[in-house]
C-alpha atoms as a PDB file:
ATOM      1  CA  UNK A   1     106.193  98.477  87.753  1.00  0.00           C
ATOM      2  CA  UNK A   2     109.897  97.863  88.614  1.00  0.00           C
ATOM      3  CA  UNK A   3     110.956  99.049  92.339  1.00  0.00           C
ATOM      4  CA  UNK A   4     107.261  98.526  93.432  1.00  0.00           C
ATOM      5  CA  UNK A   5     105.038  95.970  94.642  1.00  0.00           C
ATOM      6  CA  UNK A   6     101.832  95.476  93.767  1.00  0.00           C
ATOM      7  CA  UNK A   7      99.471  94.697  96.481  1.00  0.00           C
ATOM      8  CA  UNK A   8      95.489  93.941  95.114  1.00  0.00           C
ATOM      9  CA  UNK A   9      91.921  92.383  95.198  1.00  0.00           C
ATOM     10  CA  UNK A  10      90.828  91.597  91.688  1.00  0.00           C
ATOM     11  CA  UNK A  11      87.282  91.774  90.668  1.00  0.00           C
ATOM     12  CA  UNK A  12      84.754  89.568  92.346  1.00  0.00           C
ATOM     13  CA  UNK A  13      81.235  90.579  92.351  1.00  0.00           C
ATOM     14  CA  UNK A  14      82.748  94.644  92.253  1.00  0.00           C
ATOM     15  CA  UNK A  15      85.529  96.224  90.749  1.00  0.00           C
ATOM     16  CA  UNK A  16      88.935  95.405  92.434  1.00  0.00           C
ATOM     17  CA  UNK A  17      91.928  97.805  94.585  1.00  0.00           C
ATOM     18  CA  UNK A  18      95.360  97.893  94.796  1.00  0.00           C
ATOM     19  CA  UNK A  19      98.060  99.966  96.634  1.00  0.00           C
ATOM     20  CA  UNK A  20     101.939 100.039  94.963  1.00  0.00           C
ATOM     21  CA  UNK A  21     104.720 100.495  97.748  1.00  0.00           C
ATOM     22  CA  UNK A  22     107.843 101.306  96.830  1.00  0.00           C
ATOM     23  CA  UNK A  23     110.498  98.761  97.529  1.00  0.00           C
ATOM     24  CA  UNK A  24     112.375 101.290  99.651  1.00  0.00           C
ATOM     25  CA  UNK A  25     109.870 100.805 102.340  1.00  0.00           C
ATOM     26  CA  UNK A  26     109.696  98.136 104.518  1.00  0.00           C
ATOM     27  CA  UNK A  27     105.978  97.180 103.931  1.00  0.00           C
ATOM     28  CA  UNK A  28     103.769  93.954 104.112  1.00  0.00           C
ATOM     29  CA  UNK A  29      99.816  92.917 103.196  1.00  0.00           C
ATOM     30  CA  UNK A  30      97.820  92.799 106.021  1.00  0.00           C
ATOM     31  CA  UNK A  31      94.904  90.250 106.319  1.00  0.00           C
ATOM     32  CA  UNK A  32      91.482  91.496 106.781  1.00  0.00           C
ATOM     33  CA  UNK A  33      88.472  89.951 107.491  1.00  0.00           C
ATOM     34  CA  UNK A  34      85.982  88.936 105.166  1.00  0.00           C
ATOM     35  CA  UNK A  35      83.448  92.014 104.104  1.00  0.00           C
ATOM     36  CA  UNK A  36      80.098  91.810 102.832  1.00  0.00           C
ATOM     37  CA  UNK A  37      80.068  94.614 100.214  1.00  0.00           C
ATOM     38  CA  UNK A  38      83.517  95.763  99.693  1.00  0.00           C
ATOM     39  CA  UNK A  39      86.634  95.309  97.374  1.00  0.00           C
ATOM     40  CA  UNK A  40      89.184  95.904 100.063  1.00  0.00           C
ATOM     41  CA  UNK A  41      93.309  95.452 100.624  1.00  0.00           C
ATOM     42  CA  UNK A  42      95.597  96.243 103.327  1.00  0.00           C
ATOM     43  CA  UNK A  43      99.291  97.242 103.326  1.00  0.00           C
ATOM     44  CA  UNK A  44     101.247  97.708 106.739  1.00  0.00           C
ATOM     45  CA  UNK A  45     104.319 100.166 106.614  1.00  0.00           C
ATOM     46  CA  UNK A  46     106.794  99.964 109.115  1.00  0.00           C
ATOM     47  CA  UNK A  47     107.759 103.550 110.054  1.00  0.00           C
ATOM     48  CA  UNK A  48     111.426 104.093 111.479  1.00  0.00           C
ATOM     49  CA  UNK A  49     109.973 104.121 114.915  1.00  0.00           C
ATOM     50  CA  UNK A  50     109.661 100.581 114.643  1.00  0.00           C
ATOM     51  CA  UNK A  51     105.798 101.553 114.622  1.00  0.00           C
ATOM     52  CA  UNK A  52     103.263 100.301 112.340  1.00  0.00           C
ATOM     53  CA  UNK A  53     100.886 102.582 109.594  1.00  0.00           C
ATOM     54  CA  UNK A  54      98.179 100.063 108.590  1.00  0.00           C
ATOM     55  CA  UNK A  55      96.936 101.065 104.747  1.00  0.00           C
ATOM     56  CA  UNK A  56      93.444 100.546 103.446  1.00  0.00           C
ATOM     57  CA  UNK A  57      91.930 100.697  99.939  1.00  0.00           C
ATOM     58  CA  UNK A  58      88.503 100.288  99.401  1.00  0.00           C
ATOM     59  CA  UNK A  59      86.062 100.086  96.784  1.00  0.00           C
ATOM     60  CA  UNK A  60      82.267 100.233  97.656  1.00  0.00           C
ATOM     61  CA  UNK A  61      79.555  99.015  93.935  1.00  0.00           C
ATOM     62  CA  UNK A  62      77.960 102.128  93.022  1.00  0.00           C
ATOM     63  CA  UNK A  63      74.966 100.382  93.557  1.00  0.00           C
ATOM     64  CA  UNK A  64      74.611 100.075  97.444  1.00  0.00           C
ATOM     65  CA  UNK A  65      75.586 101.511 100.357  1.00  0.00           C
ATOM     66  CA  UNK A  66      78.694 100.829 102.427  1.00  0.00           C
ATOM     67  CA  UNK A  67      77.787  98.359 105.314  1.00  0.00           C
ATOM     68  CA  UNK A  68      78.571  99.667 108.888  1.00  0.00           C
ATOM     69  CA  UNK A  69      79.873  96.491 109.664  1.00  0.00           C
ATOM     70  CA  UNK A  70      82.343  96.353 106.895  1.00  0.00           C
ATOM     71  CA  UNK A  71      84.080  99.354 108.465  1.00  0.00           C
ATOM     72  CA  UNK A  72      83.623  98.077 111.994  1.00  0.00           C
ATOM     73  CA  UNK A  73      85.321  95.067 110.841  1.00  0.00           C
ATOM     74  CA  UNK A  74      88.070  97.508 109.262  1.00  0.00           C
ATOM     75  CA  UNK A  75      88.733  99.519 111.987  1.00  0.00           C
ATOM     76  CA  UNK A  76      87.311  98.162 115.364  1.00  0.00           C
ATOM     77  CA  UNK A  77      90.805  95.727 116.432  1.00  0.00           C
ATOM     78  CA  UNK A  78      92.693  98.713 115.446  1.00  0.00           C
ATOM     79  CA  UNK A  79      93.946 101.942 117.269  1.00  0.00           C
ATOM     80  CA  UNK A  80      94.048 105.348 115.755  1.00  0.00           C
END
């Protein structure tokens, strides 16, 4: 899409996510760790603050549960 990047996790074992950020907006992926049942991507915005928005799409199968520990892994190292 032109004036947007594309930022996604194809399809493994699950379907796949993806966030498009306008090129407008100073942005960059973040890495996240490795998760046990979830199609995930991360996106970090720089505000004009100078202070960072961290992004995250996720896709949980239909067929389970999300793990605990996928969204401590997510959102534990991070503040609010």
């Amino acid at each position: 899409m032109p004036g947007f990047k594309a930022y996604r996790s194809d399809r493994n074992q699950f379907d796949g996510v993806m966030h498009l950020v306008n090129n407008q907006l100073r942005h960059d992926s973040f890495h996240l760790p490795p998760l046990s049942g979830l199609e995930a991507t991360a996106i970090c915005l720089q505000l004009q603050n100078h202070r960072l928005l961290l992004f995250v799409s996720a896709y949980p199968p239909l067929t389970a549960a999300v793990a605990p520990s996928d969204l401590d892994a997510i959102l534990s190292p991070h503040d609010a």
